[in-house]
Every structure is written in structure tokens, then in C-alpha cells.
Protein backbone atom coordinates (compact mmCIF):
# COMPACT_ATOMS: atom_id res chain seq x y z
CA UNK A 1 0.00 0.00 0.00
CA UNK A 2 3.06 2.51 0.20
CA UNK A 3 3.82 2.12 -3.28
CA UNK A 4 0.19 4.49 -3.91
CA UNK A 5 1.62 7.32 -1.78
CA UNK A 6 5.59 7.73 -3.38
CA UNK A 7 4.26 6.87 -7.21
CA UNK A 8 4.04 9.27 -10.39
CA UNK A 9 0.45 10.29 -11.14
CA UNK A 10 -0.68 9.39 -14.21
CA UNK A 11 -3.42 10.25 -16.46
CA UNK A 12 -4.59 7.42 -18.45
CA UNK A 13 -6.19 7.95 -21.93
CA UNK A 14 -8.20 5.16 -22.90
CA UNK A 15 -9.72 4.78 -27.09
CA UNK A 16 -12.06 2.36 -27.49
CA UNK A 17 -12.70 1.55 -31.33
CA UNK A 18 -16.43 2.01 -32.16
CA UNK A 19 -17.46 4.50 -29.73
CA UNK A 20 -18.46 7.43 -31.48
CA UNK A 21 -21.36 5.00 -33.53
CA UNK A 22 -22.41 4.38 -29.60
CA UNK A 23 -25.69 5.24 -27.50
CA UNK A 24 -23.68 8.14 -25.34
CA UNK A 25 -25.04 9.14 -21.85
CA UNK A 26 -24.06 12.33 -20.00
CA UNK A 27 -22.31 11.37 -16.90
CA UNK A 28 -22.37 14.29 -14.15
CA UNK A 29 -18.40 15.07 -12.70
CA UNK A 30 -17.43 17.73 -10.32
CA UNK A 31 -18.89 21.61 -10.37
CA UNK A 32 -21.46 21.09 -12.41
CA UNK A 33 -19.32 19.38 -15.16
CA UNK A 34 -20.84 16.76 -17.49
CA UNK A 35 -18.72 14.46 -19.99
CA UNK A 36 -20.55 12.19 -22.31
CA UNK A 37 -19.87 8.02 -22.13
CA UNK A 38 -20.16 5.40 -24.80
CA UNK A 39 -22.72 2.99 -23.51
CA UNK A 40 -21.58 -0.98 -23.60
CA UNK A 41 -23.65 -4.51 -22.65
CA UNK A 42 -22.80 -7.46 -20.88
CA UNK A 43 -21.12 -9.14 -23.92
CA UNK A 44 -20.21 -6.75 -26.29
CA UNK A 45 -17.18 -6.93 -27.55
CA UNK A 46 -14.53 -4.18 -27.14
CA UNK A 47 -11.40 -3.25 -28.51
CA UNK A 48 -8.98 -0.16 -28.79
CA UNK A 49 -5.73 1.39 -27.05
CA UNK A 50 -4.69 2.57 -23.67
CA UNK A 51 -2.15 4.97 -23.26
CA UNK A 52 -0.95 6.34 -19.75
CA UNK A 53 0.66 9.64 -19.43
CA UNK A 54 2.53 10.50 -15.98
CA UNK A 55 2.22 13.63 -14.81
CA UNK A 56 5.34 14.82 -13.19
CA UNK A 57 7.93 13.52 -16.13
CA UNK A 58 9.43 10.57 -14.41
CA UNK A 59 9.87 7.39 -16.09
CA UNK A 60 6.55 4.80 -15.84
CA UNK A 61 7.78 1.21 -15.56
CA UNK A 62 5.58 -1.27 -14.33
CA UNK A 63 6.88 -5.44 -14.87
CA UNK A 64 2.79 -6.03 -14.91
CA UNK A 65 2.03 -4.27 -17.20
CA UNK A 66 0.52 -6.19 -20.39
CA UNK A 67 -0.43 -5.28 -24.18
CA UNK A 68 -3.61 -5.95 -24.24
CA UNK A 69 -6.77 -6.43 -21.77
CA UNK A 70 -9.28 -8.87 -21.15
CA UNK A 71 -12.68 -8.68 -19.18
């Protein structure tokens, strides 16, 4: 549990292919700030690319990390 409080932030951007064409909802954030979600079912099939970004400029290594995700 350390390792949360000494590593970089990062910001992860994820693309999912298909989302655009997509039922979108309006999800409510903080302040009175609304961003708009792709909707997905139990069983659809997804697919795109994940790309983290860490804040503060120092390296991101992570031995887990993999190439591609499954659900």
C-alpha cells in the first residue's frame, strides 16, 4: 500500500474503437461538469488502445504491465 503514496500520477487515456457509432449518456463530474460516455452490454465486444501519461515527467515502468486487456 506505500507504493500508492511515493508513485508518479498518471493520467490514463483510454480509445475504445467504435465508440463514437455508440448510445452516449451524459455522466455528471465535479462543479457542475458533465462528460458524455459510450454505452456498452454485458457481452459486447470491445477493442482499442490505452495509453498512460505521468504527470510529473518521471519514467513509468511497471513489470505487470501487459499489451492488451481482457474482461
Amino acid at each position: 500500500m506505500a507504493a500508492y503514496f511515493f508513485a508518479s500520477p498518471v493520467d490514463v487515456d483510454v480509445k475504445l474503437e467504435g465508440e463514437e457509432i455508440r448510445k452516449q449518456v451524459d455522466v455528471k463530474q465535479e462543479k457542475e461538469r458533465t462528460i458524455s460516455c459510450p454505452v456498452y452490454y454485458d457481452g459486447d465486444s470491445i477493442g482499442g488502445t490505452v495509453r498512460p501519461f505521468v504527470l510529473d515527467k518521471l519514467e513509468l515502468s511497471n513489470p505487470c504491465a501487459r499489451d492488451s486487456l481482457s474482461f
